[in-house]
N, C-alpha and C. Protein backbone atom coordinates (compact mmCIF):
# COMPACT_ATOMS: atom_id res chain seq x y z
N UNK A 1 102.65 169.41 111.99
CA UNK A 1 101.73 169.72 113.09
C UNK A 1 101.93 168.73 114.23
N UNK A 2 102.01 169.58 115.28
CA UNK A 2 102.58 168.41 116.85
C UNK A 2 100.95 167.78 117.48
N UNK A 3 101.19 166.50 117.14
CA UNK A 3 99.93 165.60 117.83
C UNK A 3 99.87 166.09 119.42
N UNK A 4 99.38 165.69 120.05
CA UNK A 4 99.61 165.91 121.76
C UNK A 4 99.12 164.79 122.15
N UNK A 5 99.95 164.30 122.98
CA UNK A 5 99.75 162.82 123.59
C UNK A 5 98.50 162.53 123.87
N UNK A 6 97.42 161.73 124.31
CA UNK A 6 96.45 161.09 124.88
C UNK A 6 96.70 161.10 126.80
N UNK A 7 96.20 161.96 127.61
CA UNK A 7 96.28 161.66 128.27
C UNK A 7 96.02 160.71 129.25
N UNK A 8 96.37 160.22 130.34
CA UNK A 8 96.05 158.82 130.96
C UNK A 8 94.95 158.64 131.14
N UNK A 9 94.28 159.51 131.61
CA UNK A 9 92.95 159.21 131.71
C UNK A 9 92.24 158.54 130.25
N UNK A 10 92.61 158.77 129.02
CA UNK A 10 92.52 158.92 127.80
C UNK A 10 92.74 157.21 127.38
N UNK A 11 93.95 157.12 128.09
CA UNK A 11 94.89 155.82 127.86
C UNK A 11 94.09 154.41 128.93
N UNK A 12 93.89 155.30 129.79
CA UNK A 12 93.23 154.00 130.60
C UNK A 12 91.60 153.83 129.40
N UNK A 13 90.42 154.62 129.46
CA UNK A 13 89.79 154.11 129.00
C UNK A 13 90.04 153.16 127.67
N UNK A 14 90.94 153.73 126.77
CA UNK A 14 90.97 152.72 125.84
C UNK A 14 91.62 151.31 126.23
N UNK A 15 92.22 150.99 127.32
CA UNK A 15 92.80 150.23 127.85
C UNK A 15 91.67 149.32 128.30
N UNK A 16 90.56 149.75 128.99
CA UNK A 16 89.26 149.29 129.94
C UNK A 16 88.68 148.62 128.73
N UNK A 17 88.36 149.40 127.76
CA UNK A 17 87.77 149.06 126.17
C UNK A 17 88.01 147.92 125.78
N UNK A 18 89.54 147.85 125.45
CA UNK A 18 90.14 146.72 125.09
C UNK A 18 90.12 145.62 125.97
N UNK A 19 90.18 145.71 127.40
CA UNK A 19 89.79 144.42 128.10
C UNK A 19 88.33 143.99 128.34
N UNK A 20 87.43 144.87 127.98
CA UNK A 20 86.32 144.40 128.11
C UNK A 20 85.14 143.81 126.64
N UNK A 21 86.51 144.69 125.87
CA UNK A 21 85.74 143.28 124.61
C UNK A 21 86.53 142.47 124.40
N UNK A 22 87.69 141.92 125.68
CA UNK A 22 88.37 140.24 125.01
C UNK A 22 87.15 139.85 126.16
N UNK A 23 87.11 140.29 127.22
CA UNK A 23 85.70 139.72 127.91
C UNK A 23 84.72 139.33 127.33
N UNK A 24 84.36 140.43 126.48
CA UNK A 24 82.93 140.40 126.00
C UNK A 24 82.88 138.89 125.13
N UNK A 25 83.75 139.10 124.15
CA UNK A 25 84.49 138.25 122.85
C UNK A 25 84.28 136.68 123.58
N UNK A 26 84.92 137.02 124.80
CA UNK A 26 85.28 135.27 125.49
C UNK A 26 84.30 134.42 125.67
N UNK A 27 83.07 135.46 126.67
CA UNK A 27 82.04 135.39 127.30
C UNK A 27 81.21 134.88 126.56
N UNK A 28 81.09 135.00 124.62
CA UNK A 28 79.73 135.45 123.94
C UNK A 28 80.75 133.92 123.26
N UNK A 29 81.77 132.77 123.99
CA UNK A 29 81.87 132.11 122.89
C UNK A 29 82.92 132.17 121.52
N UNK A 30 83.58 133.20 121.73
CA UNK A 30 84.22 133.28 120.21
C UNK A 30 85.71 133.03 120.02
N UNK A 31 86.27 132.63 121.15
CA UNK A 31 87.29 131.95 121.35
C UNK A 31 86.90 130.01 121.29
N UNK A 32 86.06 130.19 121.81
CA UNK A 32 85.44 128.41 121.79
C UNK A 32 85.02 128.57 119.91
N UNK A 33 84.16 129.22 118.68
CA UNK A 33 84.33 129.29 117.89
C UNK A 33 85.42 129.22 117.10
N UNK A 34 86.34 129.50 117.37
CA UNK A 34 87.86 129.24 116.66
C UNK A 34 88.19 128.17 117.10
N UNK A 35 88.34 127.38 117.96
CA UNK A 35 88.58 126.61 118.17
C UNK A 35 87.86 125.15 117.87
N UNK A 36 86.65 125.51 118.01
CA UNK A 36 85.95 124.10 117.16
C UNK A 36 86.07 124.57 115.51
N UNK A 37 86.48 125.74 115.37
CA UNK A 37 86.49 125.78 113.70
C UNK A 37 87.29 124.55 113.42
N UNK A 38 88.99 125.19 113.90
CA UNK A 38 90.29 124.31 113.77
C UNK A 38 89.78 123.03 114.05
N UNK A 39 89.16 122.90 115.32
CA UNK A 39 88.88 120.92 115.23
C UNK A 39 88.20 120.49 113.55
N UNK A 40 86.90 121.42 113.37
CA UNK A 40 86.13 120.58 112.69
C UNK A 40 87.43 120.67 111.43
N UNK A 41 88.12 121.15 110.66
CA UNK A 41 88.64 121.25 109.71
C UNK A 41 89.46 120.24 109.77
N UNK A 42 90.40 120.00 111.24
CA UNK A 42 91.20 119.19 111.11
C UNK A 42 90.26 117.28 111.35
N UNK A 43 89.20 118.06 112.00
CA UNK A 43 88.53 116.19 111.79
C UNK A 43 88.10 116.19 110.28
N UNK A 44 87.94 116.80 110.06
CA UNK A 44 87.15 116.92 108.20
C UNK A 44 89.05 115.98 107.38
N UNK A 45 89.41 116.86 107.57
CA UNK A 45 90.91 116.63 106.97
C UNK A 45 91.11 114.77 107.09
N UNK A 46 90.86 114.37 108.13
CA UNK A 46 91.56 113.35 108.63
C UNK A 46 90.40 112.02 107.73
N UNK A 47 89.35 112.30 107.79
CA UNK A 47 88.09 111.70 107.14
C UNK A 47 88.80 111.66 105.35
N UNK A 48 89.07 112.76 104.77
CA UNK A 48 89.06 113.07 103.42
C UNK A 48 90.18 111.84 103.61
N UNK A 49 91.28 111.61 104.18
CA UNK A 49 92.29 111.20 103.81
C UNK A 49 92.14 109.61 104.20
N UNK A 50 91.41 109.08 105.08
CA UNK A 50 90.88 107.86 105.29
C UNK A 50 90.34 107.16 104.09
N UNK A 51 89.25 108.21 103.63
CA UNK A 51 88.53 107.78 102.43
C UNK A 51 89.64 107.55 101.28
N UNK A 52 90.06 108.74 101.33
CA UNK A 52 91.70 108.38 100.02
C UNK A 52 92.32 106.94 99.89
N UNK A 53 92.90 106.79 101.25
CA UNK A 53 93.20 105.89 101.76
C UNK A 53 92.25 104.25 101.00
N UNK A 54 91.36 104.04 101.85
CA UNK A 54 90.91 102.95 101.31
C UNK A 54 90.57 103.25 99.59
N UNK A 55 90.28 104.23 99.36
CA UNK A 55 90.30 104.00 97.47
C UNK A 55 91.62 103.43 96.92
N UNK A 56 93.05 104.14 97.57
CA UNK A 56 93.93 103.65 97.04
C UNK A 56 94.17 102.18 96.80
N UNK A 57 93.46 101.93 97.90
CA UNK A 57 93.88 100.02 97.72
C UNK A 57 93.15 99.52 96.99
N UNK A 58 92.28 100.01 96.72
CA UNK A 58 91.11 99.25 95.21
C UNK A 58 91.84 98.82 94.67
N UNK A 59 92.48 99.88 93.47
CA UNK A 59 93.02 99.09 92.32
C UNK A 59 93.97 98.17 92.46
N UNK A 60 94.96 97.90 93.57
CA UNK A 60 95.35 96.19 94.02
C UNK A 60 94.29 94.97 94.45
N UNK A 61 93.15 95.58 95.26
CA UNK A 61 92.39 94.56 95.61
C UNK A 61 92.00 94.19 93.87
N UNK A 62 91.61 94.96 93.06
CA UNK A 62 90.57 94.65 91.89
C UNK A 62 91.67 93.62 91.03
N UNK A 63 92.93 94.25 91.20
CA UNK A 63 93.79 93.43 90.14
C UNK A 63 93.72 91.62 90.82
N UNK A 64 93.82 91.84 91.86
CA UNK A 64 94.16 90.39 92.33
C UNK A 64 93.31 89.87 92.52
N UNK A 65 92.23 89.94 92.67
CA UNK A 65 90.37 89.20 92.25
C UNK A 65 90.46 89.36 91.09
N UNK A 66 90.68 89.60 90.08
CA UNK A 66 90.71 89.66 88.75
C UNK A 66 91.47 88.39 88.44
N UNK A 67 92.60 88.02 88.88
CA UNK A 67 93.47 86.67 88.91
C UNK A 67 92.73 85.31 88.97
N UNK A 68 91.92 85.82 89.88
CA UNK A 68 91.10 84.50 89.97
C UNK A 68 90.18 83.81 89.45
N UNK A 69 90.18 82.83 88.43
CA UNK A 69 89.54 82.31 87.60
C UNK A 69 87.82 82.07 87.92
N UNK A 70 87.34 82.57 87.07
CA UNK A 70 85.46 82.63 87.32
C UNK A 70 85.09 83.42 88.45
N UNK A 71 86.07 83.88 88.54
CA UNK A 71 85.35 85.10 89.71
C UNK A 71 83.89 86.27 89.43
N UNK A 72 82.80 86.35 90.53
CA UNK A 72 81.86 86.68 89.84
C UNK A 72 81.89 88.13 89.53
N UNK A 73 81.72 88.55 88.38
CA UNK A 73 82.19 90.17 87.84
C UNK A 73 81.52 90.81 88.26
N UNK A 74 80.06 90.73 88.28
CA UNK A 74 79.20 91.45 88.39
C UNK A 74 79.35 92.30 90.30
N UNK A 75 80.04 91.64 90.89
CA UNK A 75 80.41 92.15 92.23
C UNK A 75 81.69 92.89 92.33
N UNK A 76 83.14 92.73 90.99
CA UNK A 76 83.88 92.70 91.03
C UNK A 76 83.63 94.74 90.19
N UNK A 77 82.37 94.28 89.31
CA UNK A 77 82.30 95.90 88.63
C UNK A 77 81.44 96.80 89.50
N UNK A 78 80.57 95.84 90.46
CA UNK A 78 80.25 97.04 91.20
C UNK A 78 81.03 97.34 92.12
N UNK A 79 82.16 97.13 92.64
CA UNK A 79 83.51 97.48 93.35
C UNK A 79 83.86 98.93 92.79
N UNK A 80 84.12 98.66 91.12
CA UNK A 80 85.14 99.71 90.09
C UNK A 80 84.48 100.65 90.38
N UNK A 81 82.93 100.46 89.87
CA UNK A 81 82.11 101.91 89.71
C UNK A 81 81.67 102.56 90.87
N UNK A 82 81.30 101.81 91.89
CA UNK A 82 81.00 102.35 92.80
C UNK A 82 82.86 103.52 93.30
N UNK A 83 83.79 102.70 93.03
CA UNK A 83 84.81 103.67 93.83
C UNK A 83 84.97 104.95 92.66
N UNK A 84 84.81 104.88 90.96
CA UNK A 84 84.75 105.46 89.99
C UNK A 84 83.79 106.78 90.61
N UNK A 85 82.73 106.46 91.16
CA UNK A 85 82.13 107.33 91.54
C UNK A 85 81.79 107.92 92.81
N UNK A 86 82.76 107.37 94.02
CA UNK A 86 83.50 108.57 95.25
C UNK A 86 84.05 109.17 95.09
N UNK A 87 84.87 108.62 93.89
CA UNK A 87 85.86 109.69 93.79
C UNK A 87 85.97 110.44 92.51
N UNK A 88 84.79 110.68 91.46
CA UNK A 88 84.60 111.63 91.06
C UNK A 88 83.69 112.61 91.68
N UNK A 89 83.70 112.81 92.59
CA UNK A 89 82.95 113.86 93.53
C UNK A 89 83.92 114.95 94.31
N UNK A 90 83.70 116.63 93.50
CA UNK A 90 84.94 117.48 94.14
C UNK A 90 84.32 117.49 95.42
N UNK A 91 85.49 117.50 96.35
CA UNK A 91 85.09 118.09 97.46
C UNK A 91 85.93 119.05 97.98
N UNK A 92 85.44 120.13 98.46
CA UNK A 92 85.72 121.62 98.68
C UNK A 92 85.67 122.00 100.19
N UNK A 93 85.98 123.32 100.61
CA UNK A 93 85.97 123.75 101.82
C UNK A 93 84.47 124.08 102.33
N UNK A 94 84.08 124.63 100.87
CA UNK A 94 82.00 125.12 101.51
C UNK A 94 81.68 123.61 101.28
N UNK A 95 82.06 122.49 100.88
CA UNK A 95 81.23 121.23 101.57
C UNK A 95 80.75 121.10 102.56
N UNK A 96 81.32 121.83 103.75
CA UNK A 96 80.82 121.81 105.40
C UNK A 96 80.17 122.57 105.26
N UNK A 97 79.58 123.72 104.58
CA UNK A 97 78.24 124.34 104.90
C UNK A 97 77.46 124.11 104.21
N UNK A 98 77.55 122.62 103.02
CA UNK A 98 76.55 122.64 102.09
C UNK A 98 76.04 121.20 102.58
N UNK A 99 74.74 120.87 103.07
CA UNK A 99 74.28 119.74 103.52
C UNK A 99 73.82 118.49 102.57
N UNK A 100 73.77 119.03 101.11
CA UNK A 100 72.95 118.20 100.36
C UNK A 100 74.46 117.62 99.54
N UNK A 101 75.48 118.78 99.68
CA UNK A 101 76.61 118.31 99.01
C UNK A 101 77.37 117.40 99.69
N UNK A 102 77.21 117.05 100.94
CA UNK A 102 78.05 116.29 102.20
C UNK A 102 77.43 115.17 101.98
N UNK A 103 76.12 115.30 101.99
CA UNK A 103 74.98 113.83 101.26
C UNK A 103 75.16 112.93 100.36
N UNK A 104 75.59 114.07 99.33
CA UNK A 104 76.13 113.25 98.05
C UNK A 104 77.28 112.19 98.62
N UNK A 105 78.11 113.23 99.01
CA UNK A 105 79.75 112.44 99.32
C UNK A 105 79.67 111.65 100.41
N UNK A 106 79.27 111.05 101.56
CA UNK A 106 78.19 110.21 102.06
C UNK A 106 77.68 109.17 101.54
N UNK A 107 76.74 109.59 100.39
CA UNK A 107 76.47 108.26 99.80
C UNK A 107 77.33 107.61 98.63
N UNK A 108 77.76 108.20 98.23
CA UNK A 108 78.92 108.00 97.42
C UNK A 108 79.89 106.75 98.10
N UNK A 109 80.36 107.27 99.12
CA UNK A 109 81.19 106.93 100.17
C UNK A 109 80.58 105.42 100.65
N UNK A 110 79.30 105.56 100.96
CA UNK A 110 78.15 104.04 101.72
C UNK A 110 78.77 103.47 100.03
N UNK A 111 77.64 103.60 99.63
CA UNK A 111 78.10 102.37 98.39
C UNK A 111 79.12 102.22 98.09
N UNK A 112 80.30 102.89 98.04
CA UNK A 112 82.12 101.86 98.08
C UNK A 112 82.12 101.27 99.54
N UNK A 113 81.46 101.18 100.31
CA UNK A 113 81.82 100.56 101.48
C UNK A 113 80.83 99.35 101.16
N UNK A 114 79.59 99.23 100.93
CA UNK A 114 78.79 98.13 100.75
C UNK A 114 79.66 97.51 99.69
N UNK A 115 80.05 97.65 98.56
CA UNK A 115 80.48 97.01 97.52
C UNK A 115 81.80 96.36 97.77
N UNK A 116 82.74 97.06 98.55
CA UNK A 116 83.82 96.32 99.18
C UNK A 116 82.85 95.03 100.05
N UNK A 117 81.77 95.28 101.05
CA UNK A 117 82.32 94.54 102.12
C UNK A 117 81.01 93.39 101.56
N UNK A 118 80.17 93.09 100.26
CA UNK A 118 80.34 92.44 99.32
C UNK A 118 80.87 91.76 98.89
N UNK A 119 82.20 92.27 98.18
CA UNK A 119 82.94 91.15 97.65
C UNK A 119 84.13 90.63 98.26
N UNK A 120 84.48 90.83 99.85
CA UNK A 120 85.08 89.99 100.42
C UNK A 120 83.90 88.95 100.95
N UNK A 121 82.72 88.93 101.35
CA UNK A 121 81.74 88.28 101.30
C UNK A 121 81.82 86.76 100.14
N UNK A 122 81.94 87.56 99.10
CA UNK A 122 81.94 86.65 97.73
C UNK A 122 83.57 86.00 97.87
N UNK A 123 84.13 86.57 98.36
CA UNK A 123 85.48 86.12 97.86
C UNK A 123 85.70 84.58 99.04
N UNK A 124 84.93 84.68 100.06
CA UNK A 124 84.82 83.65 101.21
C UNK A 124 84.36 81.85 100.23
N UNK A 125 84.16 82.76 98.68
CA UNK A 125 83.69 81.17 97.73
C UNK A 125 84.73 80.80 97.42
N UNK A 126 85.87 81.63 97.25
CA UNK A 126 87.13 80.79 96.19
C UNK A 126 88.46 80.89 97.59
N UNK A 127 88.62 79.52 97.89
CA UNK A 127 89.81 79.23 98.82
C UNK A 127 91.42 79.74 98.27
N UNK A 128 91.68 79.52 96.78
CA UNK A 128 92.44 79.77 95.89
C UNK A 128 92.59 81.30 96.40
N UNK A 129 92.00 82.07 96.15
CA UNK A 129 91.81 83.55 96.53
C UNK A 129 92.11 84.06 97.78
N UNK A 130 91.35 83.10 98.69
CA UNK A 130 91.84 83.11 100.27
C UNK A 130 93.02 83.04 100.66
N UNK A 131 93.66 82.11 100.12
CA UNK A 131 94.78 81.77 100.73
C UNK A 131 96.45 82.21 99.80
N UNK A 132 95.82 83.27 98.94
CA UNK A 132 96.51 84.21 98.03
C UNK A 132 96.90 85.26 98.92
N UNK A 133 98.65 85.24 99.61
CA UNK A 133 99.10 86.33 100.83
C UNK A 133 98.61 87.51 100.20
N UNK A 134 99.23 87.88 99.09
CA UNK A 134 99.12 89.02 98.88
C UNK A 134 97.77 89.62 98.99
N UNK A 135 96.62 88.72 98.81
CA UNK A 135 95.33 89.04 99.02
C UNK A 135 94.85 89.71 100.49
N UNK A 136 95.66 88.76 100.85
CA UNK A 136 95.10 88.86 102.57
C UNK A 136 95.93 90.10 103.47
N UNK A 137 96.77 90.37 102.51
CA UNK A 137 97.89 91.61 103.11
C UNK A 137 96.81 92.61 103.02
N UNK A 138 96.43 92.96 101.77
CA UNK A 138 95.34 93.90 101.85
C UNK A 138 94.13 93.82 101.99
N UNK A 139 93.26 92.73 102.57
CA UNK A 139 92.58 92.78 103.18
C UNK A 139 93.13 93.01 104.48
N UNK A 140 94.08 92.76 104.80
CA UNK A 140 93.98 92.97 106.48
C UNK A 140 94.14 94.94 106.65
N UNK A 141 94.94 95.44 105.45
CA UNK A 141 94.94 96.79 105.13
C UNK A 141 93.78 97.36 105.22
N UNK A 142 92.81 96.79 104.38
CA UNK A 142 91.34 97.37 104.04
C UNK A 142 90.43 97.56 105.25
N UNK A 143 90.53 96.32 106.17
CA UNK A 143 89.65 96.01 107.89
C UNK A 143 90.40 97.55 108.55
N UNK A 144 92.33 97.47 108.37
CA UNK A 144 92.68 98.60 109.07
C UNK A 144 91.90 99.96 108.49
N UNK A 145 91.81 100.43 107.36
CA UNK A 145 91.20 101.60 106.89
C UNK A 145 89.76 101.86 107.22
N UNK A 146 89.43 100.58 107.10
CA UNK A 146 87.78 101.13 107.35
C UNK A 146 87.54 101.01 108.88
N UNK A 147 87.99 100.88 109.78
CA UNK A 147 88.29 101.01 111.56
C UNK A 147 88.85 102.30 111.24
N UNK A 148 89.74 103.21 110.50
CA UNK A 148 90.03 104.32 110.95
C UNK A 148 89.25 105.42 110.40
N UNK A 149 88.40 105.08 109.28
CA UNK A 149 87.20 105.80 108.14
C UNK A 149 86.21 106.23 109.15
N UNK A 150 85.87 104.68 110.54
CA UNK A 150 85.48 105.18 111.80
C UNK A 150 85.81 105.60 112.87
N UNK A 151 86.50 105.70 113.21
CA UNK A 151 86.86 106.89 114.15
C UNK A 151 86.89 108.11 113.33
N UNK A 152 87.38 108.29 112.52
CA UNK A 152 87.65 109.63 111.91
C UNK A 152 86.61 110.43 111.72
N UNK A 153 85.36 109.45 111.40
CA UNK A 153 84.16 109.88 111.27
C UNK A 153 83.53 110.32 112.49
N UNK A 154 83.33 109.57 113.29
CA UNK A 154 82.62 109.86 114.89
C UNK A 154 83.75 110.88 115.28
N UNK A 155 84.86 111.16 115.38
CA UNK A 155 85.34 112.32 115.63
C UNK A 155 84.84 113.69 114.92
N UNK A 156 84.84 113.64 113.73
CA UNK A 156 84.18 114.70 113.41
C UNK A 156 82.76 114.97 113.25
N UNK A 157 82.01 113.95 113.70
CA UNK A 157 80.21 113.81 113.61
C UNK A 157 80.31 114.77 115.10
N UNK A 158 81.30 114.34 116.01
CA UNK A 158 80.93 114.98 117.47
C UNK A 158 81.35 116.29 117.69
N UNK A 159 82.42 116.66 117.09
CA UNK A 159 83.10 118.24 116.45
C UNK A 159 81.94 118.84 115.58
N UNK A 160 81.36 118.77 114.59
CA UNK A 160 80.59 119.08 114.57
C UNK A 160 79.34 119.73 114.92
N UNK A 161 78.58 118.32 116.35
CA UNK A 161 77.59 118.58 116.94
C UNK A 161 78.21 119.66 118.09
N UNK A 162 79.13 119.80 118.66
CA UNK A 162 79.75 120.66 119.69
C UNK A 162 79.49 121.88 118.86
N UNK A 163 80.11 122.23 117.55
CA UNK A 163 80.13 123.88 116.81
C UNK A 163 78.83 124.05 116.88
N UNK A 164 77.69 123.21 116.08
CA UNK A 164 76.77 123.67 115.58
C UNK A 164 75.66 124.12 117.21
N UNK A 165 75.79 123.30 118.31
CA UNK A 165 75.14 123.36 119.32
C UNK A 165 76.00 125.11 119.71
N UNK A 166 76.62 125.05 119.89
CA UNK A 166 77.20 126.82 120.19
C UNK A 166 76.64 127.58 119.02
N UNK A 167 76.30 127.51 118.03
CA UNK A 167 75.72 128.13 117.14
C UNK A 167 74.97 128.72 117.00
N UNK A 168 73.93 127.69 118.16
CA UNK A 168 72.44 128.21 118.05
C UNK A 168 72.29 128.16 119.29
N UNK A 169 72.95 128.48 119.93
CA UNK A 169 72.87 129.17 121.56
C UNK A 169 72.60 130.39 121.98
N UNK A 170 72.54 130.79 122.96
CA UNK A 170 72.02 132.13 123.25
C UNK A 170 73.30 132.22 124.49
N UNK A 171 74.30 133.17 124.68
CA UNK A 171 74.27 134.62 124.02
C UNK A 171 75.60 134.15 122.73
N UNK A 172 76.04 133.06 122.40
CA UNK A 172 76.72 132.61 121.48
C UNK A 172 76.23 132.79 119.81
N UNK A 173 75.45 132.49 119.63
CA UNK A 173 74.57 132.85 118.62
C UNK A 173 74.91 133.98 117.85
N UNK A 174 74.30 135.47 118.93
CA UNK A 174 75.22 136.07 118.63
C UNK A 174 76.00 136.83 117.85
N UNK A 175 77.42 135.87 118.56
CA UNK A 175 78.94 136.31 118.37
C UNK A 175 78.77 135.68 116.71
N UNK A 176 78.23 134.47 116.48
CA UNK A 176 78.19 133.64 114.94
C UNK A 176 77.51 134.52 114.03
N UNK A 177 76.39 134.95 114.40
CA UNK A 177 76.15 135.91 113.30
C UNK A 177 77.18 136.87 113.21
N UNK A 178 77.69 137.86 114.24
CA UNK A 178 78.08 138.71 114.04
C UNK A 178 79.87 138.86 112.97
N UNK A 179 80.23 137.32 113.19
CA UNK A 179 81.42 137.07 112.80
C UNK A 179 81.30 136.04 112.04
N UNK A 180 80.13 135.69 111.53
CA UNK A 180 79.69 134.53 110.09
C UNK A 180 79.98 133.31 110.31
N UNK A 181 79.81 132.61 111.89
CA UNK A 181 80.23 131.45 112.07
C UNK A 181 78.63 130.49 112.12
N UNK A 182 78.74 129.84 110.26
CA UNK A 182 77.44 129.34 110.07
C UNK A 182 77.06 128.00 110.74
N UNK A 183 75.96 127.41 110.79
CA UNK A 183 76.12 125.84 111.25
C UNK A 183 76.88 125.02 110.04
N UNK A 184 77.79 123.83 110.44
CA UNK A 184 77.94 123.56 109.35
C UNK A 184 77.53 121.66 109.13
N UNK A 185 77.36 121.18 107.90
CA UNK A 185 76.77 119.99 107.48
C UNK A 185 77.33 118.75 108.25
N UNK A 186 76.50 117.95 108.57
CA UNK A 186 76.97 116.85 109.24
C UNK A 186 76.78 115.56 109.03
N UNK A 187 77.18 114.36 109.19
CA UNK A 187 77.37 113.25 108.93
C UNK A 187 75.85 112.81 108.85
N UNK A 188 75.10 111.89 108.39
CA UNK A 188 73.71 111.28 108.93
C UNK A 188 74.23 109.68 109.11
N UNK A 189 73.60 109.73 110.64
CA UNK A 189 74.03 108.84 111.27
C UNK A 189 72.62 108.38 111.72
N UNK A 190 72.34 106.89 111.51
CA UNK A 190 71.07 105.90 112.14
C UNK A 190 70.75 106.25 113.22
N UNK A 191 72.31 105.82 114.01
CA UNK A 191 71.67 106.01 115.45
C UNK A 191 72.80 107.09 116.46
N UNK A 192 72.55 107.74 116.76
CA UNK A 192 73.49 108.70 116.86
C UNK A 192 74.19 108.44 118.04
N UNK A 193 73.55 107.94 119.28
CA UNK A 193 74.27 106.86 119.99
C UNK A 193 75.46 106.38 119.88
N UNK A 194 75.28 105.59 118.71
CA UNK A 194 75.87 104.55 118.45
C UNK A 194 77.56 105.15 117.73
N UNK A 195 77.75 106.53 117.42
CA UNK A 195 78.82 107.01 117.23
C UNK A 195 80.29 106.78 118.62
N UNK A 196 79.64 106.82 119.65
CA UNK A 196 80.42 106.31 120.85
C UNK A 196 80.76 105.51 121.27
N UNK A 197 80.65 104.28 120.44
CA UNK A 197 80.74 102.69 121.09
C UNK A 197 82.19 102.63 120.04
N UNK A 198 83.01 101.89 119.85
CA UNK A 198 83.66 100.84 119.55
C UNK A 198 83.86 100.64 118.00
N UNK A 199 84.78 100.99 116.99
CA UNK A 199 84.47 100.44 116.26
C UNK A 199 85.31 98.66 115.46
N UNK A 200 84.17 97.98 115.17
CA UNK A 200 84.71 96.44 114.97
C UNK A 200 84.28 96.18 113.31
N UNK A 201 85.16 96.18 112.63
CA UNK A 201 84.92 95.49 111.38
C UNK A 201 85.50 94.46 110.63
N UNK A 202 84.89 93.43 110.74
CA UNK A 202 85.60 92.10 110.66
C UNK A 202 84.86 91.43 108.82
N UNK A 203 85.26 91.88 107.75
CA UNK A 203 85.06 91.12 106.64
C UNK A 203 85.26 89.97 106.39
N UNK A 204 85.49 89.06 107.46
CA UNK A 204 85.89 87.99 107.11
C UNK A 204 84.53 87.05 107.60
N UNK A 205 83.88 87.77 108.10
CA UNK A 205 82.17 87.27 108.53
C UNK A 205 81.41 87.25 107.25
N UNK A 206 80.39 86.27 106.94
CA UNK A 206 79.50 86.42 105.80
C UNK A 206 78.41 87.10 106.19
């Protein structure tokens, strides 16, 4: 059976159609939605691997405080467990839409950072320790990781606040329901300010 072409008139409206829902599409936000998707994923990405990052160096920092005679344990095991338990925490892709699960990994995350910056604190008692290169190689490693744990973080605390503010916008809103673009979980930050300044972390302060 012979189809019969669409005539132009036929051809233009679907033509008009099609340009007026990449309009519509543009207008309502949903090109800016894809695009903070890709940011937030790739700032999410860059965070997961920071955090990796400084866990990896634990088990050298722990071995070589371990070397050091009378060193106090009780700072040295809340180091182990605290990192024992960042990083038994799965983390997944619906982590960004789950707020209480981002919490967990968050605090998880605070207490290996208090417990590190602890026992370089403690470690300011034994000179022996101090002046152990290999020590100080990775501490100077550890200052680098946790300066990039921040940025990585305030990059994606502000990716974040950009998606979720289009989210709940009007006529953006919307385009998110209509195409399932949910708010998703975010960092908790003291002072939220304070994500824009500078970051300085110097462990070698008591």
């Amino acid at each position: 059976m012979h189809t019969p072409l669409r005539s132009p008139f036929a051809r233009l409206l679907t033509w008009l159609a099609a340009v007026l829902l990449s309009i519509g599409l543009t207008g309502c936000g949903y090109n800016d939605f894809q695009r903070l998707d890709e940011q937030t994923q790739s700032a999410w990405s860059e965070v997961l691997n920071q955090y990796q990052r400084r866990a990896d160096l634990i088990p050298n920092i722990v071995a070589t405080v371990k070397g050091e005679a009378n060193f106090e344990q009780e700072t040295l095991t809340r180091v182990i467990e605290a990192r024992a338990k960042a990083t038994s925490i799965q983390v997944t892709p619906q982590t960004l839409n789950d707020p209480a699960a981002l919490q967990q990994f968050q605090a998880a995350q605070g207490e290996l950072g208090s417990a590190l910056s602890r026992l370089m604190v403690v470690v300011e008692q034994y000179p022996n320790l101090k002046a152990n290169q290999g020590f100080s190689d990775l501490r100077v490693q550890l200052e680098g990781t946790e300066n990039r744990i921040t940025v990585a973080r305030n990059r994606y605390i502000q990716t974040v606040q950009e998606y979720n503010v289009l989210s709940r916008s009007f006529p953006s809103n919307l385009t998110a329901m209509v195409f399932g673009y949910k708010p998703k979980a975010n960092f908790q930050v003291a002072n939220e300010a304070a994500i824009s300044a500078p970051p300085t972390v110097d462990f070698k302060k008591p």
